[in-house]
C-alpha atoms as a PDB file:
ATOM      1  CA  UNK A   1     -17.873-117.087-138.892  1.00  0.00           C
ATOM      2  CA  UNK A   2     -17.643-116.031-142.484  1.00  0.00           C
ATOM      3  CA  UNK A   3     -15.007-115.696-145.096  1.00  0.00           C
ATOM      4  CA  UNK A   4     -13.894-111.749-144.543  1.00  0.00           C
ATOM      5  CA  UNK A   5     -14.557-111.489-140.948  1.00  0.00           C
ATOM      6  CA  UNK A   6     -12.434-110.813-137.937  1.00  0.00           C
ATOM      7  CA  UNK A   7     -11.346-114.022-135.981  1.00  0.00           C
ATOM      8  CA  UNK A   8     -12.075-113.025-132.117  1.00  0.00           C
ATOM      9  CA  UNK A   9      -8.965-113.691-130.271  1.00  0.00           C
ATOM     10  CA  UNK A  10      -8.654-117.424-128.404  1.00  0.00           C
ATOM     11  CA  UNK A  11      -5.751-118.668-126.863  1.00  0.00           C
ATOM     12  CA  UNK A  12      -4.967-122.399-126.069  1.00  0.00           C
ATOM     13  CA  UNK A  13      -2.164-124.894-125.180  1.00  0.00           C
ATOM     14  CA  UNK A  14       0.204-126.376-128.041  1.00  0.00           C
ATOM     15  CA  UNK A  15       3.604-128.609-128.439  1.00  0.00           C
ATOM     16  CA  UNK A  16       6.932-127.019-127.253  1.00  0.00           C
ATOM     17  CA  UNK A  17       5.346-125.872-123.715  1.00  0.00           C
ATOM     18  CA  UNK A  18       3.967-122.500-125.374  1.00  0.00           C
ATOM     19  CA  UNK A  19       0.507-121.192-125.216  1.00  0.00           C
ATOM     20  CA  UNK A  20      -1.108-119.573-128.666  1.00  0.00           C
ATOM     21  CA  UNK A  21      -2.622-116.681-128.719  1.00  0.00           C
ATOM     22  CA  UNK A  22      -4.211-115.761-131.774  1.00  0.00           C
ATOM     23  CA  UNK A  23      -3.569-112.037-131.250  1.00  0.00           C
ATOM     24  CA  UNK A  24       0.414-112.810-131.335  1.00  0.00           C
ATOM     25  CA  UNK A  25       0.455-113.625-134.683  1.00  0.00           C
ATOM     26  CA  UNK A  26      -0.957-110.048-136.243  1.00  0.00           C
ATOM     27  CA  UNK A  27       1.278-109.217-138.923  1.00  0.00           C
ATOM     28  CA  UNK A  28       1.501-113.290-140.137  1.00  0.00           C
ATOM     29  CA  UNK A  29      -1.011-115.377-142.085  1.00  0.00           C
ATOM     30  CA  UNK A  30      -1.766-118.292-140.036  1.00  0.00           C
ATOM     31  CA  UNK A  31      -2.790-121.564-141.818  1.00  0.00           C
ATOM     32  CA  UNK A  32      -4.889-123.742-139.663  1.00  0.00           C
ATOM     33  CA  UNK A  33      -5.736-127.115-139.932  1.00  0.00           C
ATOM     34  CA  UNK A  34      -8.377-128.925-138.057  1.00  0.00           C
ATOM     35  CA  UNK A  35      -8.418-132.769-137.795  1.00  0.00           C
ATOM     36  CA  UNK A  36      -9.398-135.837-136.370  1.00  0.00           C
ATOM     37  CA  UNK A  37      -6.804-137.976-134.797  1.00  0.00           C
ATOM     38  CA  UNK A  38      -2.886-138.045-133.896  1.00  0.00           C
ATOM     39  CA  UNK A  39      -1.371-141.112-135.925  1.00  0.00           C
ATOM     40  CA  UNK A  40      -3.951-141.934-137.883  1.00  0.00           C
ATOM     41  CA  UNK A  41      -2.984-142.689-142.109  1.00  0.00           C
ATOM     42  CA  UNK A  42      -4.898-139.637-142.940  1.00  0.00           C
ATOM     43  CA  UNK A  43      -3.864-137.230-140.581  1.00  0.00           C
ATOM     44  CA  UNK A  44      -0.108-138.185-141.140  1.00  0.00           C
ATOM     45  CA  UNK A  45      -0.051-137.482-144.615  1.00  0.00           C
ATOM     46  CA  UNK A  46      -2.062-134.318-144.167  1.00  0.00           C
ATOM     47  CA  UNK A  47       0.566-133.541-141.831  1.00  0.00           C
ATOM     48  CA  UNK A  48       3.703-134.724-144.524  1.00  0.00           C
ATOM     49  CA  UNK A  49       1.905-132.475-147.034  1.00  0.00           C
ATOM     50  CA  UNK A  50       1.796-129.665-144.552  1.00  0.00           C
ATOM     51  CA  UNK A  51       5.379-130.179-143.355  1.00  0.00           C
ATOM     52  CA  UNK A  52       6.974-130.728-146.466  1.00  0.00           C
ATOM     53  CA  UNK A  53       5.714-127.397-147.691  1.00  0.00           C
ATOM     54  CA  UNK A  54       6.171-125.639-144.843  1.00  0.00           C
ATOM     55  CA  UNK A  55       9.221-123.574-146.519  1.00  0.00           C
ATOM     56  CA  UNK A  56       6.947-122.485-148.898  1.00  0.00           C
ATOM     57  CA  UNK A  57       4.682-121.344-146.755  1.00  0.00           C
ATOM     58  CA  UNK A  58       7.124-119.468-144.336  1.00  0.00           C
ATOM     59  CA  UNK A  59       8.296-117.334-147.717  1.00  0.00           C
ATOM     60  CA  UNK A  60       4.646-116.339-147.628  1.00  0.00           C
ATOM     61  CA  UNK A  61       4.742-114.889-144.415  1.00  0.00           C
ATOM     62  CA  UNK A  62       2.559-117.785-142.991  1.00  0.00           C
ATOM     63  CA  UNK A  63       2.622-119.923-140.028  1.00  0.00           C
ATOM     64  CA  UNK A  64       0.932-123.263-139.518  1.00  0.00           C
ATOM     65  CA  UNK A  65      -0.981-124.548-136.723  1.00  0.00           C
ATOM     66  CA  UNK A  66      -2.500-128.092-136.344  1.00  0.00           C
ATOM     67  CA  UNK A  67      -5.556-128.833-134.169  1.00  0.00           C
ATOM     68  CA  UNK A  68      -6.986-131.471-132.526  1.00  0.00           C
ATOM     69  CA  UNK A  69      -8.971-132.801-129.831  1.00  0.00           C
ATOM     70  CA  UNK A  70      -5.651-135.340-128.808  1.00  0.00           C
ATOM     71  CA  UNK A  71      -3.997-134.286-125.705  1.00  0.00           C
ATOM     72  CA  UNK A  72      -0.471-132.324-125.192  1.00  0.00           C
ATOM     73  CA  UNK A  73       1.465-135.415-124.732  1.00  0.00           C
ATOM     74  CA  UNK A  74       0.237-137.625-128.014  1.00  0.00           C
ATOM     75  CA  UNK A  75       0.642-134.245-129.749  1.00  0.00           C
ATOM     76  CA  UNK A  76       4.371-134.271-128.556  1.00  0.00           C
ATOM     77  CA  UNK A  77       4.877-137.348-129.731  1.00  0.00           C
ATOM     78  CA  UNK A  78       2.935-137.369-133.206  1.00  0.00           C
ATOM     79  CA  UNK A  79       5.112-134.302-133.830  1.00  0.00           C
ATOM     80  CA  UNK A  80       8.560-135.879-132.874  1.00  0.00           C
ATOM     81  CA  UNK A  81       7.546-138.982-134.490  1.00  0.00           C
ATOM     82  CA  UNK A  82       6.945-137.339-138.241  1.00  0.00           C
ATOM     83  CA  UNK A  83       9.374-134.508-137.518  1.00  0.00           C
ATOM     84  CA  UNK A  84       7.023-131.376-138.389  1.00  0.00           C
ATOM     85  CA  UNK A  85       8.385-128.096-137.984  1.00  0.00           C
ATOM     86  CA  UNK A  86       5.179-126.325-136.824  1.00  0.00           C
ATOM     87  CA  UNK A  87       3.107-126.435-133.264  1.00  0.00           C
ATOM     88  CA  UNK A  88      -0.104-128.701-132.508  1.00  0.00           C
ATOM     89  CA  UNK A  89      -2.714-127.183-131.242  1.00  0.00           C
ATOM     90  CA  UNK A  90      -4.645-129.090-128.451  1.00  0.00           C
ATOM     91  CA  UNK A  91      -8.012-128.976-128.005  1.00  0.00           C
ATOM     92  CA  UNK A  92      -9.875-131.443-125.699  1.00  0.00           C
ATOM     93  CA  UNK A  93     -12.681-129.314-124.496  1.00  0.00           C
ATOM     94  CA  UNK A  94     -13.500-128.405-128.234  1.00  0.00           C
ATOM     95  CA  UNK A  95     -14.225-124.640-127.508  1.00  0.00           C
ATOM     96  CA  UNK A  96     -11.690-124.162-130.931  1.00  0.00           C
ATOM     97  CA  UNK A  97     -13.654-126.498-132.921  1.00  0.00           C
ATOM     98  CA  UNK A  98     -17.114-125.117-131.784  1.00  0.00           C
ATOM     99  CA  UNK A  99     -15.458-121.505-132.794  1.00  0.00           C
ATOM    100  CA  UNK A 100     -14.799-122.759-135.970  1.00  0.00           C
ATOM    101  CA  UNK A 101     -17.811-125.198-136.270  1.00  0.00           C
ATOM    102  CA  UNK A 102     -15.913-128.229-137.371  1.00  0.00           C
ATOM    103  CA  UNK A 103     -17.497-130.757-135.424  1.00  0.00           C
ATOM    104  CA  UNK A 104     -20.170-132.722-137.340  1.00  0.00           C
ATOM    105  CA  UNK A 105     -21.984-136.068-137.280  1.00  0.00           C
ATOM    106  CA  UNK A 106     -19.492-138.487-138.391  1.00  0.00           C
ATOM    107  CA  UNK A 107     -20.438-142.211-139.682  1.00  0.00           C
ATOM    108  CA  UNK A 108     -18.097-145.400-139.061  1.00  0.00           C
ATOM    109  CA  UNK A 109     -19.052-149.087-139.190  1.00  0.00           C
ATOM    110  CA  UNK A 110     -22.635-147.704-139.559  1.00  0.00           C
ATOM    111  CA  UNK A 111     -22.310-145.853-136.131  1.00  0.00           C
ATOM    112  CA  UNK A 112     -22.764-142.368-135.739  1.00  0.00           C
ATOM    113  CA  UNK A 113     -20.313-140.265-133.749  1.00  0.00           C
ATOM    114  CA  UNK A 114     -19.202-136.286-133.224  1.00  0.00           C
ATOM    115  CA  UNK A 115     -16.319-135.479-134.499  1.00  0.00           C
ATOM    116  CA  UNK A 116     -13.686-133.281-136.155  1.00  0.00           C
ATOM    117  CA  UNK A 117     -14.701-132.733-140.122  1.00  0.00           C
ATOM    118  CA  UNK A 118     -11.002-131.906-141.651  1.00  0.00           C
ATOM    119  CA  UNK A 119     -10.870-128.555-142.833  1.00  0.00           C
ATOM    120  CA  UNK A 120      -8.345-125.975-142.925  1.00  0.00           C
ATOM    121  CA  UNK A 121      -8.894-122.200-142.124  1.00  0.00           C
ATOM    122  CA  UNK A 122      -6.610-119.643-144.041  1.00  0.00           C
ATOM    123  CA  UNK A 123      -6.607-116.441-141.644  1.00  0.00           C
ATOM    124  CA  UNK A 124      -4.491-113.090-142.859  1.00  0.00           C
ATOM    125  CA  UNK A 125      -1.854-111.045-140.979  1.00  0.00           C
ATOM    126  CA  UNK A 126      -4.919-108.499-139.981  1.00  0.00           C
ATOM    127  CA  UNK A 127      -6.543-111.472-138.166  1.00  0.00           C
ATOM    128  CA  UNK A 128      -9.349-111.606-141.164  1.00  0.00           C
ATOM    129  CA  UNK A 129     -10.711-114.876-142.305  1.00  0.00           C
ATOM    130  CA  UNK A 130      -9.614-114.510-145.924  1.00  0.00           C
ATOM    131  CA  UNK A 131     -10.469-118.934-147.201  1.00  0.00           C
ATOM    132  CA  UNK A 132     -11.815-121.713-145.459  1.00  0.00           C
ATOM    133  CA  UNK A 133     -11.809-125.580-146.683  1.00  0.00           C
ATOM    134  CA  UNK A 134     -13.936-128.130-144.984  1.00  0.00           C
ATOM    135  CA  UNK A 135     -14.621-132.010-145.962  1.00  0.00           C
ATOM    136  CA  UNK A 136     -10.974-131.729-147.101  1.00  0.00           C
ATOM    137  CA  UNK A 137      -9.637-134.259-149.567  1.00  0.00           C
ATOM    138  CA  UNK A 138      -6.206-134.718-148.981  1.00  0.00           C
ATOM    139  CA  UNK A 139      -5.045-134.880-152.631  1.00  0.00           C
ATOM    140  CA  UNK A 140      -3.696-131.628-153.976  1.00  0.00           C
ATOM    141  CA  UNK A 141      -5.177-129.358-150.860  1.00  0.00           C
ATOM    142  CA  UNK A 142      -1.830-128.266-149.161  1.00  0.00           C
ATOM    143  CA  UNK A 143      -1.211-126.910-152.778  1.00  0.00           C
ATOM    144  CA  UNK A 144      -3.793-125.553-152.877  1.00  0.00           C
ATOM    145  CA  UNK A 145      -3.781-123.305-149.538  1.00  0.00           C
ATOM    146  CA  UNK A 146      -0.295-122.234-150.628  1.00  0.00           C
ATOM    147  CA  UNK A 147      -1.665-121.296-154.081  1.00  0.00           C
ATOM    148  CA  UNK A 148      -4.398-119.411-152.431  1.00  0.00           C
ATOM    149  CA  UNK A 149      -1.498-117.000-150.249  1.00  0.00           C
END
C-alpha cells in the first residue's frame, strides 16, 4: 500500500456494538491509528492527544478510528475509562494490521516479539491513502496529522 492509492474496502468489529466498514465513510477523511496495547502509558496519551483534538479534527471533516489487537471488551473499557469520543477498532486476528503492514519485530528485555509498530494512516473522503506515519513518536504527532488535513 502506497501513499496515493485506493484503500480496498475491510470491515471489522469496534466499541459501541457497530461494525466499520471502510466503504461507509466515503465522503469523510478517516484518521487511523494503529497501536500496541489498551492501558498502556503510551497508548493513553496517544489516545488523550487524539481525543483532546478530536474537535479539531471533526471541523476537518475527519473521523478517527483506533486499532488494536485487544479484544471488544478491554476496548470498551479503555474507552470509558479515558472518555474518548471516537470508536476502537478491534483486531485480534491481525488481517487490519497485515493490510496495513504494521506488525514488525519488536525488542523488550532483550526478547524479540511481533507486534504492532505505532503508526497512524491519514486516508481521504475518496478512500485514497493521502499520509502515513509509522515508528510514531508521540510528541507533537496528533498536531501534526491535523496540520497535514
Amino acid at each position: 500500500m502506497k501513499e496515493g492509492s485506493k484503500i480496498k474496502n475491510f470491515s471489522a468489529e469496534m466499541t459501541g456494538n457497530k461494525e466499520f466498514k471502510l466503504n461507509d465513510y466515503q465522503g469523510k477523511n478517516i484518521v487511523l491509528y494503529f497501536y500496541p496495547r489498551d492501558n498502556t502509558p503510551g497508548c493513553t496519551s496517544e489516545g488523550e492527544d487524539f481525543r483532546d483534538n478530536f474537535k479539531s479534527f471533526a471541523k476537518k471533516n475527519t473521523l478517527i478510528f483506533g486499532i488494536s489487537k485487544d479484544t471488544l471488551k478491554s476496548h470498551e473499557n479503555f474507552k470509558d475509562k479515558f472518555n474518548f469520543p471516537f470508536e476502537l477498532i478491534s483486531d485480534p486476528e491481525e488481517k487490519i494490521c497485515k493490510l496495513f503492514d504494521v506488525i514488525k519485530e519488536k525488542s523488550m528485555y532483550g526478547k524479540k516479539y511481533m507486534g504492532i509498530e505505532r503508526s497512524t494512516f491519514l486516508i481521504d473522503s475518496n478512500g485514497k491513502l493521502t499520509k502515513e506515519w509509522r515508528k510514531v513518536k508521540l510528541k507533537g504527532h496528533v498536531e501534526e496529522v491535523l496540520n497535514s488535513l
